[in-house]
C-alpha atoms as a PDB file:
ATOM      1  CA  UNK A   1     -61.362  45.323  40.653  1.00  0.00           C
ATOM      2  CA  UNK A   2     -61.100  42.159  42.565  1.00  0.00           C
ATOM      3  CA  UNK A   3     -63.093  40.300  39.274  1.00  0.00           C
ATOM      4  CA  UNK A   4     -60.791  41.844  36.671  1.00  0.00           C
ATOM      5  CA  UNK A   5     -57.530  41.246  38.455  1.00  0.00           C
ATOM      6  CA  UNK A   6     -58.680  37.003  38.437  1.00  0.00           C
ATOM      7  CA  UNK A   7     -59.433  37.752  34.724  1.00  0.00           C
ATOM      8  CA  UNK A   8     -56.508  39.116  34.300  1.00  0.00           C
ATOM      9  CA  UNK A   9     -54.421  36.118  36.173  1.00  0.00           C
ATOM     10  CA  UNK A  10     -56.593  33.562  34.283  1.00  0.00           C
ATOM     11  CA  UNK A  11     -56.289  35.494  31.379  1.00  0.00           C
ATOM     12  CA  UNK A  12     -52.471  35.283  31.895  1.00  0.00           C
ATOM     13  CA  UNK A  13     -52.563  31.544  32.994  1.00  0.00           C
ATOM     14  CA  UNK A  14     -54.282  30.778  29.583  1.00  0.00           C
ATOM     15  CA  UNK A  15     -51.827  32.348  27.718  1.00  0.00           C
ATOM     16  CA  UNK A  16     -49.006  30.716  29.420  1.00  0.00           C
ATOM     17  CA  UNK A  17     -50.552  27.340  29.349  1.00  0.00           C
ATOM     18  CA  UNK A  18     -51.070  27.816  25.237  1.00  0.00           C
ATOM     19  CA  UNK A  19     -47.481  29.305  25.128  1.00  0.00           C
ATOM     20  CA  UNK A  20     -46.843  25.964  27.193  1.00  0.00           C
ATOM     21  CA  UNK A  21     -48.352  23.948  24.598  1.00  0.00           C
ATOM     22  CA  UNK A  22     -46.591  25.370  21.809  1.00  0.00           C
ATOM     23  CA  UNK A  23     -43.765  25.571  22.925  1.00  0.00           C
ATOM     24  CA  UNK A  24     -43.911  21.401  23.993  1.00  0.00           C
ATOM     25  CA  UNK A  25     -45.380  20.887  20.640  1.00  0.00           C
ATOM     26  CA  UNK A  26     -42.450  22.279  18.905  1.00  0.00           C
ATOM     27  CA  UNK A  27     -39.854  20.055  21.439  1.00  0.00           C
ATOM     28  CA  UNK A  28     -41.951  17.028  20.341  1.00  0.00           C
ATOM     29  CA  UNK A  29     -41.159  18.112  16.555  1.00  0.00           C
ATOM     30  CA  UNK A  30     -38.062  18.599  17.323  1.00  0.00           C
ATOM     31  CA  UNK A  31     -37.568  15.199  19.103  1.00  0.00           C
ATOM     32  CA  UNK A  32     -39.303  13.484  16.173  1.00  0.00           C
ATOM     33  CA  UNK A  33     -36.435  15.433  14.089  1.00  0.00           C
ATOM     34  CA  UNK A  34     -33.817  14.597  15.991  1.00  0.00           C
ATOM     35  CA  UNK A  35     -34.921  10.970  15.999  1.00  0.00           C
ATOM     36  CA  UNK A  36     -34.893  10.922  12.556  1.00  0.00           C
ATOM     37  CA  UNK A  37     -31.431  12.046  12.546  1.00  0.00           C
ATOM     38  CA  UNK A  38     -30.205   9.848  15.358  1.00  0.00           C
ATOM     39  CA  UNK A  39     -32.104   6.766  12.865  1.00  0.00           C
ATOM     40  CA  UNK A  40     -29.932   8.248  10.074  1.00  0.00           C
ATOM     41  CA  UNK A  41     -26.728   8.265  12.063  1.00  0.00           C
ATOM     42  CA  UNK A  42     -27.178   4.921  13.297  1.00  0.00           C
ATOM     43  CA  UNK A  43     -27.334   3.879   9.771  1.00  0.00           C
ATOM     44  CA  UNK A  44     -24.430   5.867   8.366  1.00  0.00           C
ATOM     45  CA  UNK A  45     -22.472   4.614  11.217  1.00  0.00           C
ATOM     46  CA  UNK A  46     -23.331   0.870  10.623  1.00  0.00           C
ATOM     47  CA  UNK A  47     -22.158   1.045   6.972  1.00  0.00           C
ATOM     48  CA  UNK A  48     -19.166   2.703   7.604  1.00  0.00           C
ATOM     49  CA  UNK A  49     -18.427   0.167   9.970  1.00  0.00           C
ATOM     50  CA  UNK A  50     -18.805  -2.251   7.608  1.00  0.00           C
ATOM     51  CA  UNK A  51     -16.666  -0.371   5.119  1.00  0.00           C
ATOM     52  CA  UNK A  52     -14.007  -0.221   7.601  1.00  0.00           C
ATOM     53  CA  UNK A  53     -14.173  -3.901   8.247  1.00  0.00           C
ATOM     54  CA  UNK A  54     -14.102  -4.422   4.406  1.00  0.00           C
ATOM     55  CA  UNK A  55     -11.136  -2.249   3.912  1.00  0.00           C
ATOM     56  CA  UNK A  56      -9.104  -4.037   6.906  1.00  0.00           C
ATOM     57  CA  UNK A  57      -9.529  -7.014   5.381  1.00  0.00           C
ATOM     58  CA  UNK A  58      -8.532  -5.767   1.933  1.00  0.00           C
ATOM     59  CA  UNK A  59      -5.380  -3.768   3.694  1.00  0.00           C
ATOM     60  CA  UNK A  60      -4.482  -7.123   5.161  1.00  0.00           C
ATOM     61  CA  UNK A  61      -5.037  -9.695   1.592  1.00  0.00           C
ATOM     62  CA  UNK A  62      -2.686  -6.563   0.123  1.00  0.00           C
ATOM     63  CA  UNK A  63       0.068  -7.077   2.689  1.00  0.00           C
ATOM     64  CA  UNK A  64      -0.142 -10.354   2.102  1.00  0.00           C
ATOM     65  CA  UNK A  65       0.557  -9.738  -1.599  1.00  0.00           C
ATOM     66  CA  UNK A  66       3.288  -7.560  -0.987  1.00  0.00           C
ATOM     67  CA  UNK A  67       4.934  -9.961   1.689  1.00  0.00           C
ATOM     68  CA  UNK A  68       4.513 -13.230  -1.014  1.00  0.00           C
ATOM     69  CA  UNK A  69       5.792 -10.279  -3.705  1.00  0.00           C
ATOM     70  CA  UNK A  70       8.681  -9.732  -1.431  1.00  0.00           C
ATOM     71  CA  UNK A  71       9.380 -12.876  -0.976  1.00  0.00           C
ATOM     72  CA  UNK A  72       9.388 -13.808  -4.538  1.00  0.00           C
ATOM     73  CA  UNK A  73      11.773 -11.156  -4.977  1.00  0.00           C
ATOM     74  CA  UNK A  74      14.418 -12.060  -3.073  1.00  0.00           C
ATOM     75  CA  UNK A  75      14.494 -15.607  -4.084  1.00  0.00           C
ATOM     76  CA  UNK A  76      14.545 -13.941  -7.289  1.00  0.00           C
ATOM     77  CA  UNK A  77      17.825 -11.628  -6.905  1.00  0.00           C
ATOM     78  CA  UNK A  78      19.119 -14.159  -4.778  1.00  0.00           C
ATOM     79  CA  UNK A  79      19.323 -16.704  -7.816  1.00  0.00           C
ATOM     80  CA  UNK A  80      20.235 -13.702 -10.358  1.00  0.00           C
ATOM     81  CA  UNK A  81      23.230 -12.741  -8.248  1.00  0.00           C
ATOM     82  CA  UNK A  82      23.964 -16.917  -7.871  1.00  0.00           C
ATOM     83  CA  UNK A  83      24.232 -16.636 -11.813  1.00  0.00           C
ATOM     84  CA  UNK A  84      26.027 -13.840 -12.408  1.00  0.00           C
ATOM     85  CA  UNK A  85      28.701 -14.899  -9.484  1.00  0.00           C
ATOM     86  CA  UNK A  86      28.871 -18.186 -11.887  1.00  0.00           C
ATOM     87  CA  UNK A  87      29.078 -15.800 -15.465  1.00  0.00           C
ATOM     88  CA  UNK A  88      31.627 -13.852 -13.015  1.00  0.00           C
ATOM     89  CA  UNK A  89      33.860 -17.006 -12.356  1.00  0.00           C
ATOM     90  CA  UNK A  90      33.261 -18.383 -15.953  1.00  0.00           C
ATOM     91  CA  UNK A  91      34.136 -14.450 -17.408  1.00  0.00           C
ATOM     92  CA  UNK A  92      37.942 -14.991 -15.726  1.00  0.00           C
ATOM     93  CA  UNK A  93      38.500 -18.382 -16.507  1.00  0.00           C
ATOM     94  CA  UNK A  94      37.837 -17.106 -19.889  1.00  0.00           C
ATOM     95  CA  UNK A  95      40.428 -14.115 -19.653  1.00  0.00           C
ATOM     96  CA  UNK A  96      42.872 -16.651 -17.925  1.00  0.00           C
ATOM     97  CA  UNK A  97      42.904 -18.774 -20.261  1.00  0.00           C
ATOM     98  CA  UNK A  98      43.067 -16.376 -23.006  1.00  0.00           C
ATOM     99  CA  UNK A  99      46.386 -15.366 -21.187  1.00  0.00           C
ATOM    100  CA  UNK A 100      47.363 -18.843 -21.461  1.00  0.00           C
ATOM    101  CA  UNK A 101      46.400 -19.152 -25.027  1.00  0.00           C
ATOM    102  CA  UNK A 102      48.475 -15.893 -25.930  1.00  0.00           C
ATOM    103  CA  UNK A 103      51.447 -16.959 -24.148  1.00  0.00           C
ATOM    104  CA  UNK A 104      51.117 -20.264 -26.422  1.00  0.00           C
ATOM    105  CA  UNK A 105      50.298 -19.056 -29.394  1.00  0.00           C
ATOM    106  CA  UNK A 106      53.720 -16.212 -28.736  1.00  0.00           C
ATOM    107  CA  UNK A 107      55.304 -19.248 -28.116  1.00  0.00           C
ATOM    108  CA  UNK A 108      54.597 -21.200 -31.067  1.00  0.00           C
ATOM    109  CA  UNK A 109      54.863 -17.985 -33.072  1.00  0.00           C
ATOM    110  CA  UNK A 110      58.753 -17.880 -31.502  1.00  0.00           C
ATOM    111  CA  UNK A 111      59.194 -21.717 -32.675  1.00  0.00           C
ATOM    112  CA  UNK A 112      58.788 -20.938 -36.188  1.00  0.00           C
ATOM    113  CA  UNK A 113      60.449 -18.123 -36.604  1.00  0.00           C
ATOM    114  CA  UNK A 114      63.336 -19.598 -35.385  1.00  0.00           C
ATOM    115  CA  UNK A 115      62.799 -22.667 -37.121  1.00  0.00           C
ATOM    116  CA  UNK A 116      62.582 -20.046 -40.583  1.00  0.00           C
ATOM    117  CA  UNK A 117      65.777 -18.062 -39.418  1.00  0.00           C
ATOM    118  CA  UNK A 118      67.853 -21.078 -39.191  1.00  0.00           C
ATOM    119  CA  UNK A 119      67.350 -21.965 -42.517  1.00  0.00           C
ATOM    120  CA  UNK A 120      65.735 -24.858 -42.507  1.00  0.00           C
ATOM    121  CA  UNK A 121      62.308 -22.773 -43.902  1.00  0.00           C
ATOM    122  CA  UNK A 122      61.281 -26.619 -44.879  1.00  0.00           C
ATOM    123  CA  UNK A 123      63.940 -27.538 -47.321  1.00  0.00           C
END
């Protein structure tokens, strides 16, 4: 019994020690996978840094755009409201002196008709 217990241990110690193999081949295939995925990664991380660094500068050029646009803007309204304060001032000027016109014209309109009631209608 003594030889087939050793058989049986050696017997056993094979099996482990293919079982060992196996199971180190399929870590190294596994490795080699994950490698591959690590080499991907890498990648896909490099270009979306560059992305990133693309868009940051495109985020900034925009705000740029928008700040000059702003700008541009006000200076803009800022002259519009200028003019229309000056239409404003010119509009009641206008009315005034429409007034003032009105109050002549009333005036001159008053003249004649007394100068036609008294008689003396150009004779």
């Amino acid at each position: 019994m003594h030889n087939e217990e050793v058989e049986r241990k050696m017997n056993f110690i094979v099996e482990q020690q293919a079982q060992f193999a196996s199971d180190i081949q399929r870590l190294e295939e596994s490795q080699a996978r994950t490698e591959q995925v690590v080499a991907r990664t890498t990648e896909a991380v490099a270009h979306t840094t560059e992305v990133v660094a693309r868009t940051s500068e495109t985020v900034v050029q925009m705000g740029d755009v928008v700040t000059r646009l702003a700008n541009v803007t006000h200076v803009g309204f800022t002259d519009l409201n200028a003019k229309m304060n000056v239409l404003v001032d010119a509009q009641i000027r206008t009315e005034e002196n429409h007034v003032h016109t009105d109050e002549k014209l009333r005036d001159l309109i008053a003249v004649v008709n007394r100068h036609l009631s008294d008689g003396r209608n150009g004779k």
